[in-house]
N, C-alpha and C. Protein backbone atom coordinates (compact mmCIF):
# COMPACT_ATOMS: atom_id res chain seq x y z
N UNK A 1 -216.36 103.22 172.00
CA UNK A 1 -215.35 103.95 172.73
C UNK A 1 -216.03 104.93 173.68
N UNK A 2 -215.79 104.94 174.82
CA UNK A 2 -216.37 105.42 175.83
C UNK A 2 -215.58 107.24 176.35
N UNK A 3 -215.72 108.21 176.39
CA UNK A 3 -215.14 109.42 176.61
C UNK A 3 -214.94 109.77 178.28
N UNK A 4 -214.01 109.35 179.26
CA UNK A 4 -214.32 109.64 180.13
C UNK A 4 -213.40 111.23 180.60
N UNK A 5 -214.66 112.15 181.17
CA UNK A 5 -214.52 113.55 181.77
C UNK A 5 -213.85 113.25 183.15
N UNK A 6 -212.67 114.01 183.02
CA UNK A 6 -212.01 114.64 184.39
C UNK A 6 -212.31 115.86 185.19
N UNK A 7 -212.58 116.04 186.05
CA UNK A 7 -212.92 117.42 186.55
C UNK A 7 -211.73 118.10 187.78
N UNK A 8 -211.25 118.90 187.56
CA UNK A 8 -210.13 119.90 188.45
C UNK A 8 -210.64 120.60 189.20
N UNK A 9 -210.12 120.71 190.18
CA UNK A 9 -210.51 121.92 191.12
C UNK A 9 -209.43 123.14 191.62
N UNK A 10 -209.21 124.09 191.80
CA UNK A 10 -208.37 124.73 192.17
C UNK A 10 -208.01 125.18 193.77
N UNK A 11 -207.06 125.48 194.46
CA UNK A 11 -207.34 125.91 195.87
C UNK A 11 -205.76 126.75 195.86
N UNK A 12 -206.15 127.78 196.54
CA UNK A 12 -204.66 128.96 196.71
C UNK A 12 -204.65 129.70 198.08
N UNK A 13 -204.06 130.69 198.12
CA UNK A 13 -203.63 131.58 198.95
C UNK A 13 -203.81 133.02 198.23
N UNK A 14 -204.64 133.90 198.50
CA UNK A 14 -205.15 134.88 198.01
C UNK A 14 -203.34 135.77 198.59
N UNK A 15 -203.22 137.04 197.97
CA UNK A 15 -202.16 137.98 198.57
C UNK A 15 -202.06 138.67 200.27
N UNK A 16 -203.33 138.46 200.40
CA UNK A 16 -203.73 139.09 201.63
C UNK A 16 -203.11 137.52 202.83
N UNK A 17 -203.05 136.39 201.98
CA UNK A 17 -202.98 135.23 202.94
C UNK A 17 -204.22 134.37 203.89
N UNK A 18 -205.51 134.63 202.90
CA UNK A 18 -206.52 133.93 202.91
C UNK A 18 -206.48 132.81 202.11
N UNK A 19 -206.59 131.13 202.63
CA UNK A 19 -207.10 130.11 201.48
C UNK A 19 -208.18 130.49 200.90
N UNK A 20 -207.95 129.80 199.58
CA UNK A 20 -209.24 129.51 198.91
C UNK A 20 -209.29 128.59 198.16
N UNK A 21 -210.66 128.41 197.79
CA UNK A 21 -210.81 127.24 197.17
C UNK A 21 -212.43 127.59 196.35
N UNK A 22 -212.12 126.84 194.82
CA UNK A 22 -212.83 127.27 193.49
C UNK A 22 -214.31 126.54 194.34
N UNK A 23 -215.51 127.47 193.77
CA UNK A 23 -216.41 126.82 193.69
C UNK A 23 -217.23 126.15 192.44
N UNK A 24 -215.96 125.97 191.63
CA UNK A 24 -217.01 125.07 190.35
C UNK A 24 -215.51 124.30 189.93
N UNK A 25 -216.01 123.18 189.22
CA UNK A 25 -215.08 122.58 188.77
C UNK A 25 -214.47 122.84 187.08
N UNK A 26 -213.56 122.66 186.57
CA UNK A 26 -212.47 122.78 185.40
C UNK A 26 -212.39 121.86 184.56
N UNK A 27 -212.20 121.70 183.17
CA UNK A 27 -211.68 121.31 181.84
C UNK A 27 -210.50 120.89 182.86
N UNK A 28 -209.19 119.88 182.34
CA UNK A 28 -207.78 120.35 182.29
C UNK A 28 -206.99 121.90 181.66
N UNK A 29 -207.73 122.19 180.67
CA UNK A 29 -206.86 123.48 180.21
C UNK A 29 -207.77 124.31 180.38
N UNK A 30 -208.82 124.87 181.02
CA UNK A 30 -209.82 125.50 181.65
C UNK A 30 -208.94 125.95 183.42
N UNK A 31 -208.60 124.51 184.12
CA UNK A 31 -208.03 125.05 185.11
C UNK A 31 -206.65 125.41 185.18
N UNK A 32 -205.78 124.84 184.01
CA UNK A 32 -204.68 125.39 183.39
C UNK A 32 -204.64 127.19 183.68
N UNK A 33 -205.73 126.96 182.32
CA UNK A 33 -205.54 129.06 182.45
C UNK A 33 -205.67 129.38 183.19
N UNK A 34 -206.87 129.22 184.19
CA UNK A 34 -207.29 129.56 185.74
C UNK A 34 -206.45 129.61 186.72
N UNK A 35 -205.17 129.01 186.80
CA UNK A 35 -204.06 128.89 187.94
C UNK A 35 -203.19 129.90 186.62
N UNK A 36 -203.27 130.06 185.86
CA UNK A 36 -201.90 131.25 185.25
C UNK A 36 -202.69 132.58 185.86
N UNK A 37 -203.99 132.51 185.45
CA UNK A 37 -204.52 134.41 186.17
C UNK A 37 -204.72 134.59 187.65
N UNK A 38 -204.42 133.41 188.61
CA UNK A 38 -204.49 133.52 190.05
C UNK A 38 -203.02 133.73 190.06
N UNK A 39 -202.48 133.30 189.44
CA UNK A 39 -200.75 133.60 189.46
C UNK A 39 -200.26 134.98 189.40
N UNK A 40 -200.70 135.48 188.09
CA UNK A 40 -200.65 136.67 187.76
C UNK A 40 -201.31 137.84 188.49
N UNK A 41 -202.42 137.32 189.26
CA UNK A 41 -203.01 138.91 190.29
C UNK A 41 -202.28 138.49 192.02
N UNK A 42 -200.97 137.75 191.67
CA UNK A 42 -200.32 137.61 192.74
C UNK A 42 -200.71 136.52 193.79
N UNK A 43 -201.50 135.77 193.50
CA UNK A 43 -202.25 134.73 194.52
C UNK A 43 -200.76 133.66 194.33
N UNK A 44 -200.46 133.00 195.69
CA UNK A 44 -199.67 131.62 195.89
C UNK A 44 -199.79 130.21 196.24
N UNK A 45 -199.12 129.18 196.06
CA UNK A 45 -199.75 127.57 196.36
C UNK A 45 -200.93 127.54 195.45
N UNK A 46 -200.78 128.07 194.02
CA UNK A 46 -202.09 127.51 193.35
C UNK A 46 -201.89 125.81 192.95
N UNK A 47 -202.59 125.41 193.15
CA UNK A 47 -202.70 123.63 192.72
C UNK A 47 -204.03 123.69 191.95
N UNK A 48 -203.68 122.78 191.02
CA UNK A 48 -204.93 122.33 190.44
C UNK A 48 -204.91 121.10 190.89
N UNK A 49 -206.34 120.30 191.36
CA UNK A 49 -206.54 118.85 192.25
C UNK A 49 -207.55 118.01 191.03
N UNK A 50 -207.47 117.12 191.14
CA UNK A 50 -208.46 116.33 190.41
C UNK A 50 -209.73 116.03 191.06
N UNK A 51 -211.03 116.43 190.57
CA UNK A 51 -211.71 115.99 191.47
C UNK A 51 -212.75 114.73 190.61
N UNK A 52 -214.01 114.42 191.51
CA UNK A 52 -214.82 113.21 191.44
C UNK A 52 -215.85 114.37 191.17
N UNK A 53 -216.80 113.74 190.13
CA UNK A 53 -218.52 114.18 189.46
C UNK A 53 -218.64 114.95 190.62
N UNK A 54 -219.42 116.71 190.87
CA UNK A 54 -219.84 116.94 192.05
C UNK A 54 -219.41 117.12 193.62
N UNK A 55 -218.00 116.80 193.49
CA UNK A 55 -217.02 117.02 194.15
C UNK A 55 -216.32 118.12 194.30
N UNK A 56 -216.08 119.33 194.92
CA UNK A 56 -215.52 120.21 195.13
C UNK A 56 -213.87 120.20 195.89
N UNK A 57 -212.95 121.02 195.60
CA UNK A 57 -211.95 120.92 196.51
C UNK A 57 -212.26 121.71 198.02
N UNK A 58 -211.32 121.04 198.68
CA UNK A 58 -211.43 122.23 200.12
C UNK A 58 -210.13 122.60 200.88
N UNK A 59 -209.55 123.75 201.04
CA UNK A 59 -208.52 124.27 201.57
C UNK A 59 -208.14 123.82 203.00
């Protein structure tokens, strides 16, 4: 049985109305929590994206 890893990336809108976008990649419930505390210090459009091995998201 083979285990295959997913990797997430995150990308938002800071309060000020700057994109951004994570520079490391996420667990599923790693980027879970990670989009509840960008939520919570007021950041908007948080998405979590799926990404590929080494792959980063980009805003």
């Amino acid at each position: 049985m083979t285990i295959s890893m997913q990797n997430f990336g995150l990308t938002w809108t800071d309060p000020d109305g700057t994109p951004r976008a994570a520079a490391v990649s996420y667990d599923k419930a790693s980027a879970d929590r990670r989009k509840a505390e960008l939520e919570g210090a007021g950041c908007t459009a948080v998405e979590v994206v799926p990404t590929q091995p080494g792959e980063l998201p980009t805003v």
